[in-house]
N, C-alpha and C. Protein backbone atom coordinates (compact mmCIF):
# COMPACT_ATOMS: atom_id res chain seq x y z
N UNK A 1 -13.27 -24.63 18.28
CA UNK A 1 -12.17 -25.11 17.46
C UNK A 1 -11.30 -23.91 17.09
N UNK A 2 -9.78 -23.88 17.02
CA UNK A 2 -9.06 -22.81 16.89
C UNK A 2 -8.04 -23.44 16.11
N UNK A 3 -7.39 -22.59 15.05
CA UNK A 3 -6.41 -22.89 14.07
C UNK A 3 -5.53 -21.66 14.20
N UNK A 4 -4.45 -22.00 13.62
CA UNK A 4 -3.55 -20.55 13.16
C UNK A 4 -3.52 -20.44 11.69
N UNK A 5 -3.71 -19.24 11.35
CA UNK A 5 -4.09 -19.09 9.78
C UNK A 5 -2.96 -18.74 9.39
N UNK A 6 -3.08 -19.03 8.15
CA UNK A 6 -1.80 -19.16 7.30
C UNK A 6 -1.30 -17.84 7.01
N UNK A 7 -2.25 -16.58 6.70
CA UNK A 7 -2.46 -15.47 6.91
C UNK A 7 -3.55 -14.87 8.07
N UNK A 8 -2.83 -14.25 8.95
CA UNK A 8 -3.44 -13.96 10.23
C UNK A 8 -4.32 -12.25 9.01
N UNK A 9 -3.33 -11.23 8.46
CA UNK A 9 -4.34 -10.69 7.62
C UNK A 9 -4.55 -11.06 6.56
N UNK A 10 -6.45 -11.07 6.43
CA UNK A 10 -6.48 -11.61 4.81
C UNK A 10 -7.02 -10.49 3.96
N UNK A 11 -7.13 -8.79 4.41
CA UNK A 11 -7.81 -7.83 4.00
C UNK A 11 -7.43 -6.66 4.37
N UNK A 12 -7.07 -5.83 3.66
CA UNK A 12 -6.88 -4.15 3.90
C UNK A 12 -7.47 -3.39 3.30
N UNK A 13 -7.78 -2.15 3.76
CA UNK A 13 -8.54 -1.11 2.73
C UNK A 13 -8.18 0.31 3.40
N UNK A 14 -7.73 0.69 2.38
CA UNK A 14 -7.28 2.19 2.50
C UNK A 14 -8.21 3.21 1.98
N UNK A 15 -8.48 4.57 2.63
CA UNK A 15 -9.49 5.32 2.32
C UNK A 15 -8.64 6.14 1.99
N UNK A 16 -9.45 6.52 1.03
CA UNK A 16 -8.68 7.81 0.23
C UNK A 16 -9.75 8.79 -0.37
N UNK A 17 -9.48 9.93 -0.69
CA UNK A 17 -10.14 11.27 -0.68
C UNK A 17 -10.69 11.56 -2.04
N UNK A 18 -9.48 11.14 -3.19
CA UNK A 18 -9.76 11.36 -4.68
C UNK A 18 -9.66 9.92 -5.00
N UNK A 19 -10.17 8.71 -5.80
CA UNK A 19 -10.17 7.50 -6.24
C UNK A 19 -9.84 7.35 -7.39
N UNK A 20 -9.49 8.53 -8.26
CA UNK A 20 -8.53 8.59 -9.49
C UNK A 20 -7.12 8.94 -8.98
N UNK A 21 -6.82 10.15 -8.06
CA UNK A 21 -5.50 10.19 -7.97
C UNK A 21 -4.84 9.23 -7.11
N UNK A 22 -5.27 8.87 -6.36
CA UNK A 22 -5.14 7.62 -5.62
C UNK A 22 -4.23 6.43 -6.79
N UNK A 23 -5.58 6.02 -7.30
CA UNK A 23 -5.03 5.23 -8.26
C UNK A 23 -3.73 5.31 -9.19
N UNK A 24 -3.64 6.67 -9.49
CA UNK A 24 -2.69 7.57 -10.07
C UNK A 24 -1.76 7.18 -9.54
N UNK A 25 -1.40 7.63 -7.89
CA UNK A 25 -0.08 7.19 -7.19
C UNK A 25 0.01 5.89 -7.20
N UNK A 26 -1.07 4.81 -6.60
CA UNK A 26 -0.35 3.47 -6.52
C UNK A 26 0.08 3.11 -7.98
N UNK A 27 -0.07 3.27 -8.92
CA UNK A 27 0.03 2.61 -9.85
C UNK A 27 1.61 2.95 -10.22
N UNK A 28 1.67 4.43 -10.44
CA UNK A 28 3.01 4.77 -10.35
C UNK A 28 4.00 4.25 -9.53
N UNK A 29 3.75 4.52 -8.29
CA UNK A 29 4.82 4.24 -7.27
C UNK A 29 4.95 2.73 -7.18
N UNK A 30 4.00 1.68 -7.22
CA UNK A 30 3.95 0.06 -7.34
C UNK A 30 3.80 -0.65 -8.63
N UNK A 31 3.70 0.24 -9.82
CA UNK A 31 3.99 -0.60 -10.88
C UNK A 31 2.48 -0.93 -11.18
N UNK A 32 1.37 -1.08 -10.43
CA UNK A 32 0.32 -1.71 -10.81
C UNK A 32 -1.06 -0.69 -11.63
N UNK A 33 -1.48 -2.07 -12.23
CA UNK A 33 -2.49 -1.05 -13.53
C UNK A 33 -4.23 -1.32 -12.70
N UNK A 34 -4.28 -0.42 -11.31
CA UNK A 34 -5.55 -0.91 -11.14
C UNK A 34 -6.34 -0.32 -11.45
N UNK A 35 -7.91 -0.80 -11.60
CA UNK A 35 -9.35 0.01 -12.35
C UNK A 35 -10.08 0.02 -11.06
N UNK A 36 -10.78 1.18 -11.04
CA UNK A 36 -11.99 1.71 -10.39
C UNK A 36 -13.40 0.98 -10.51
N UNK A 37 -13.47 -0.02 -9.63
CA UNK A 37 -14.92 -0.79 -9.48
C UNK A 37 -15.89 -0.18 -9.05
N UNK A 38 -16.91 0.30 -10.09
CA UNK A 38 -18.54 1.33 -9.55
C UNK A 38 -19.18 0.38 -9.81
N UNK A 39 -19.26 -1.17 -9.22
CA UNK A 39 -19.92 -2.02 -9.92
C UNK A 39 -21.09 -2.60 -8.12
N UNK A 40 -20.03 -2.02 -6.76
CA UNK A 40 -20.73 -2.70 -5.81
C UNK A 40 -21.45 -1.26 -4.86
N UNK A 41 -21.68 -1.61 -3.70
CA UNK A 41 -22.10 -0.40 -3.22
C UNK A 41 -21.07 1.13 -3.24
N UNK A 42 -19.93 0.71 -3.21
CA UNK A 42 -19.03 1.95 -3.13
C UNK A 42 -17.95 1.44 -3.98
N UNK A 43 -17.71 2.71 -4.71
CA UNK A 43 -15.85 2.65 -5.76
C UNK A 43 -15.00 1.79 -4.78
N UNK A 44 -14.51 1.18 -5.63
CA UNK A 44 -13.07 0.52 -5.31
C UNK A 44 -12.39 -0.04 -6.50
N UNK A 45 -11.05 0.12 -6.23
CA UNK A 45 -9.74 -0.37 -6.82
C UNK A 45 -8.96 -1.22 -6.36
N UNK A 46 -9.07 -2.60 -6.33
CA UNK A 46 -8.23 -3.72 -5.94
C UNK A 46 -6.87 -3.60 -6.57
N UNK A 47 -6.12 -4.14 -5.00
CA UNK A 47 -4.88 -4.46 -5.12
C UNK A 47 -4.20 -5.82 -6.11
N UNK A 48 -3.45 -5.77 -6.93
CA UNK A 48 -3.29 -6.98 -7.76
C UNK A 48 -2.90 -7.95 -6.67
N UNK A 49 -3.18 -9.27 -6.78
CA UNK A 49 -2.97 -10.39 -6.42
C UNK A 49 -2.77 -11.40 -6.88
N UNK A 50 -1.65 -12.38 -6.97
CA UNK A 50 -2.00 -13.94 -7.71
C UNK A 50 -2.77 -14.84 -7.37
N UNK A 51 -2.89 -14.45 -6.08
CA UNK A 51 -3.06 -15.98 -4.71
C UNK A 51 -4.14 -15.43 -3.70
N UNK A 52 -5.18 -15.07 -4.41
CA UNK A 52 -6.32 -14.45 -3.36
C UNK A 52 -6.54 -15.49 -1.88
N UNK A 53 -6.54 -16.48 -2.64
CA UNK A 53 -6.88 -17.69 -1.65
C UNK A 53 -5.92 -17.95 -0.35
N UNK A 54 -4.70 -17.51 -0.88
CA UNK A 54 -3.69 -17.62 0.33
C UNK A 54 -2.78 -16.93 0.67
N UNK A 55 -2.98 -15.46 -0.45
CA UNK A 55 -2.35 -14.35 0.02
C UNK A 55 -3.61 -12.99 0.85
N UNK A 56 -2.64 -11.74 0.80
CA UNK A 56 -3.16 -11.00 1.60
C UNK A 56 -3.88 -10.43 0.36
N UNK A 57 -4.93 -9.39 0.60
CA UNK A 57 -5.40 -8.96 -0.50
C UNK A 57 -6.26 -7.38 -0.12
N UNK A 58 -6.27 -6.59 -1.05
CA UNK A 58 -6.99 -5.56 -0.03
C UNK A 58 -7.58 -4.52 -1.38
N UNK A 59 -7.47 -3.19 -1.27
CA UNK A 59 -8.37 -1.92 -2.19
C UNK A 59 -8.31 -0.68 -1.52
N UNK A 60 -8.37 0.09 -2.43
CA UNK A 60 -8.66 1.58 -2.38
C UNK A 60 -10.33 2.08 -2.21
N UNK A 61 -10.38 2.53 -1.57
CA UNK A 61 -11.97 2.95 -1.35
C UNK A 61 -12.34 4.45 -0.90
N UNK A 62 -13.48 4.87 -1.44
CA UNK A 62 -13.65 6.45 -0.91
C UNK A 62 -13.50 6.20 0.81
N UNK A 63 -13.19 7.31 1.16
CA UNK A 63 -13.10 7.69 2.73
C UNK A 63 -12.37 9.00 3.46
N UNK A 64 -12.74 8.46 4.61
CA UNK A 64 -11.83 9.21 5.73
C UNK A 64 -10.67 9.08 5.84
N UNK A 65 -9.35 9.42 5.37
CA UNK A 65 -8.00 8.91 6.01
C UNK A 65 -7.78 9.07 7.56
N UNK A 66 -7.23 8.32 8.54
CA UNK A 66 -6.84 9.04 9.89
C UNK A 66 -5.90 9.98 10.19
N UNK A 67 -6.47 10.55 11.12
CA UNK A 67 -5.92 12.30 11.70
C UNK A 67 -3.85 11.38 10.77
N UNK A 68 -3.25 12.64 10.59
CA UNK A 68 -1.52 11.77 10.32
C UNK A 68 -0.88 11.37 11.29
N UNK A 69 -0.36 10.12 11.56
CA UNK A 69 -0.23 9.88 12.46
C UNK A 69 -0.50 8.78 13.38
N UNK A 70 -1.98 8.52 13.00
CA UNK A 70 -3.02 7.69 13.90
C UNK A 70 -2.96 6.77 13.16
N UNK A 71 -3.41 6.18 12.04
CA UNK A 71 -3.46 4.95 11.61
C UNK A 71 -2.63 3.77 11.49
N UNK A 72 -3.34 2.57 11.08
CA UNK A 72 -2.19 1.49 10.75
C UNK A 72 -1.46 1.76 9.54
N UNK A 73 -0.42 1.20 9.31
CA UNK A 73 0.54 1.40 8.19
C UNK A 73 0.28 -0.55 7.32
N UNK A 74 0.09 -0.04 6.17
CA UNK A 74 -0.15 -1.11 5.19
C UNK A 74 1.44 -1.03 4.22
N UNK A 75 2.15 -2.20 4.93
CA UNK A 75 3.37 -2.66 3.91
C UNK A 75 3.01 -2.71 2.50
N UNK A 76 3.56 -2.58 1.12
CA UNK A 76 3.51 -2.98 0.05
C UNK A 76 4.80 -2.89 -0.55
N UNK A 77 4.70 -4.80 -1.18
CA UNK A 77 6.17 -4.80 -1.83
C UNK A 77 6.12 -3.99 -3.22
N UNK A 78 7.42 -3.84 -3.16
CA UNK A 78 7.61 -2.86 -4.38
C UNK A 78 8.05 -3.69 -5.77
N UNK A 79 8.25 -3.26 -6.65
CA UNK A 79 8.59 -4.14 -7.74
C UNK A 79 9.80 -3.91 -8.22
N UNK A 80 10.91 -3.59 -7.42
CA UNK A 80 12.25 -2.99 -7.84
C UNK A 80 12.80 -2.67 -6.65
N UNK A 81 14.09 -1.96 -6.90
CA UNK A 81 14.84 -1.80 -5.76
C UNK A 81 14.13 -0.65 -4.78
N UNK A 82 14.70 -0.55 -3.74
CA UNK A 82 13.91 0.61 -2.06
C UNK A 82 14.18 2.04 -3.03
N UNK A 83 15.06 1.91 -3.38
CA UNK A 83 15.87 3.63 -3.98
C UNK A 83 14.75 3.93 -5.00
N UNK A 84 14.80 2.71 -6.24
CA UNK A 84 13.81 3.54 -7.08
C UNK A 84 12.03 3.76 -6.64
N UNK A 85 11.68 2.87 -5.60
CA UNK A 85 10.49 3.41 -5.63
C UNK A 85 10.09 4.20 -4.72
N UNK A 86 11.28 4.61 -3.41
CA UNK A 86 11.33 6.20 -2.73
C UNK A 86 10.97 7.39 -3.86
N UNK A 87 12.31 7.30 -5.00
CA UNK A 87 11.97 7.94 -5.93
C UNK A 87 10.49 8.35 -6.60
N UNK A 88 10.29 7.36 -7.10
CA UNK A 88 8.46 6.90 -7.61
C UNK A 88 7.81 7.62 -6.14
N UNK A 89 7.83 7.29 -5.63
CA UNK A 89 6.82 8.07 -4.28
C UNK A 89 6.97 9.64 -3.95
N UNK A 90 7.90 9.94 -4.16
CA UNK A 90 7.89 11.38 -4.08
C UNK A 90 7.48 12.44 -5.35
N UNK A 91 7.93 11.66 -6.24
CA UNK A 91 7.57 12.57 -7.84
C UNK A 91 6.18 12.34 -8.24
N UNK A 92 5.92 10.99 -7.15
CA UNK A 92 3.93 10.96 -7.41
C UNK A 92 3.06 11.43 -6.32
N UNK A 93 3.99 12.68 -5.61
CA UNK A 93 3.41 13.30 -4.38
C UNK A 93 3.35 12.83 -2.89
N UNK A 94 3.92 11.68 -2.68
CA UNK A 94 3.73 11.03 -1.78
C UNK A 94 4.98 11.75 -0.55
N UNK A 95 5.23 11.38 0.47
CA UNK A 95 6.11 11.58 1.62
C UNK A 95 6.88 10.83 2.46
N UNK A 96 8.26 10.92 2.09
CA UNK A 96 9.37 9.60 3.11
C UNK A 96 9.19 9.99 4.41
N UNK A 97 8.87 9.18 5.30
CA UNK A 97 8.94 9.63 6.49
C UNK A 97 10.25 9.16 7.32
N UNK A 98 10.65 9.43 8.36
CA UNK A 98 11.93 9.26 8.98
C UNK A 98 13.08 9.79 7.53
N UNK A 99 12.53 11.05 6.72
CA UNK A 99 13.60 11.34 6.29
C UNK A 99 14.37 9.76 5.31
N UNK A 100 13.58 9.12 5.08
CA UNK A 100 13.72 7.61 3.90
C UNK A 100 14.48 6.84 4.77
N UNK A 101 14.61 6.93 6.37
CA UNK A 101 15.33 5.88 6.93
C UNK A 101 15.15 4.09 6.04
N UNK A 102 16.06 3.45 6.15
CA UNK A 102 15.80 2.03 5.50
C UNK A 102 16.05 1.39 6.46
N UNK A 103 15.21 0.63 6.89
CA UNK A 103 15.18 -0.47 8.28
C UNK A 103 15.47 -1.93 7.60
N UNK A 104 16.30 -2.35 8.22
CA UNK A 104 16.14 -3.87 7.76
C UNK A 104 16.34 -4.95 8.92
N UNK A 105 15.00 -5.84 8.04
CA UNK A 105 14.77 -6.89 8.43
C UNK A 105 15.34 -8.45 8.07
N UNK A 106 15.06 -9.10 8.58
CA UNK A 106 15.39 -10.63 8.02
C UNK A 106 14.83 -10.71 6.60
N UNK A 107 13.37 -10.49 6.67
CA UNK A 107 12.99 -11.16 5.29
C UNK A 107 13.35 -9.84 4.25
N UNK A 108 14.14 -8.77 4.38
CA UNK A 108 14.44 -7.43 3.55
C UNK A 108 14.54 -6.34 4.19
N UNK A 109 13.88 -5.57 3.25
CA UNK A 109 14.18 -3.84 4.16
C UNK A 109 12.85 -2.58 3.45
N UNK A 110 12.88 -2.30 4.12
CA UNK A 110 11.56 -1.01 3.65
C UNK A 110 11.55 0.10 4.05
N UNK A 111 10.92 1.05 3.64
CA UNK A 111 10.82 2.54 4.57
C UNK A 111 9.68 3.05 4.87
N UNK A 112 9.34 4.01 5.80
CA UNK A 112 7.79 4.26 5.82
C UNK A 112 7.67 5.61 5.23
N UNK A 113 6.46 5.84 4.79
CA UNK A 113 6.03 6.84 3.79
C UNK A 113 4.30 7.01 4.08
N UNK A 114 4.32 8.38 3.34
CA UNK A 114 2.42 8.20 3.54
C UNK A 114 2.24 8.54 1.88
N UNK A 115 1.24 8.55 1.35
CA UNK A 115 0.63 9.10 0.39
C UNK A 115 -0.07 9.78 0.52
N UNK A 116 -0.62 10.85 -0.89
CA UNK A 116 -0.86 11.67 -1.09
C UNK A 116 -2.05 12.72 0.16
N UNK A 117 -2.99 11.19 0.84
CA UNK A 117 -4.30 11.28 1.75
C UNK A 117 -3.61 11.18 3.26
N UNK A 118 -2.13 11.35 2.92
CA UNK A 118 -1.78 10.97 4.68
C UNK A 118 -1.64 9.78 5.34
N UNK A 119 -2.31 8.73 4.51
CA UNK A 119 -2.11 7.07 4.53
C UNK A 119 -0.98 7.00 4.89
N UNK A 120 -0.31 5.75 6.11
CA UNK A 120 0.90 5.64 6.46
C UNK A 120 1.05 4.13 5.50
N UNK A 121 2.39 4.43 5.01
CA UNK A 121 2.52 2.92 4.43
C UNK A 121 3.86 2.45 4.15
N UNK A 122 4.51 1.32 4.02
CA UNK A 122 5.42 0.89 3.84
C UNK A 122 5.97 0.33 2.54
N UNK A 123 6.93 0.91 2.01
CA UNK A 123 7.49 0.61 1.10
C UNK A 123 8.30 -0.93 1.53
N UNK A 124 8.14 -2.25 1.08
CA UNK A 124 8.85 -3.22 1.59
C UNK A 124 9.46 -3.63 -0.02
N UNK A 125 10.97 -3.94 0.17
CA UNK A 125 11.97 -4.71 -0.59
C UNK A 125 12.03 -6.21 -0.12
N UNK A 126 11.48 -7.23 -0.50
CA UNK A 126 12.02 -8.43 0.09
C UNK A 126 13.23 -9.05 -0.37
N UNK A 127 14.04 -9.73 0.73
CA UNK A 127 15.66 -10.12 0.01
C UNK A 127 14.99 -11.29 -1.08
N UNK A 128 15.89 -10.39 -1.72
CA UNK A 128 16.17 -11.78 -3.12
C UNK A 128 17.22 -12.66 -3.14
């Protein structure tokens, strides 16, 4: 039996090196207030979500980042305009890549960036 899911991803996890500064940047650069879970086999910091059930959902976890370069890039919408949270990403250590090119798409526009561990990631604006 085969379906198409409503979300083809339902999980991300980003490895990161320090799990306080980590936290430090996303919170800054995305607005969000996440806590450090020492509650399962390994730390983690979940991504806020409303809609676990039918959105995407993912965490911060100790790790390996990949060589720069190599990895997948994890979009995250921002909570404000592309400009201010380029801003927010650089003053919280992070890195515009393509020089803050802004690509746009149908559903908005974003830029790619890594953080602090080299993580590739996307700053996404969705049109309002």
């Amino acid at each position: 039996m085969t379906h198409t899911p409503t979300n083809p991803v339902v999980w991300t996890e980003i490895p990161v090196t320090d799990m306080t500064r980590a936290v430090a940047f996303y919170d800054a650069v995305f607005g969000y207030q996440m806590k450090i879970d020492s509650t399962g086999p390994n730390p983690m910091a979940m991504f806020p979500a409303k809609e676990f059930e039918t959105g995407v959902a993912g965490h911060l976890y100790p790790g390996k980042p990949a060589a720069q370069g190599t990895g997948p890039t994890v979009h995250l919408a921002i909570p404000d305009t592309l400009d201010a949270a380029k801003a927010r990403l650089v003053a919280a250590g992070g890195t515009l890549a393509l020089d803050g090119l802004v690509i746009e798409i149908p559903a908005g526009q974003f830029c790619y960036a890594t953080d602090p561990d080299g993580n590739s990631i996307g700053l996404f604006e969705p049109k309002g």
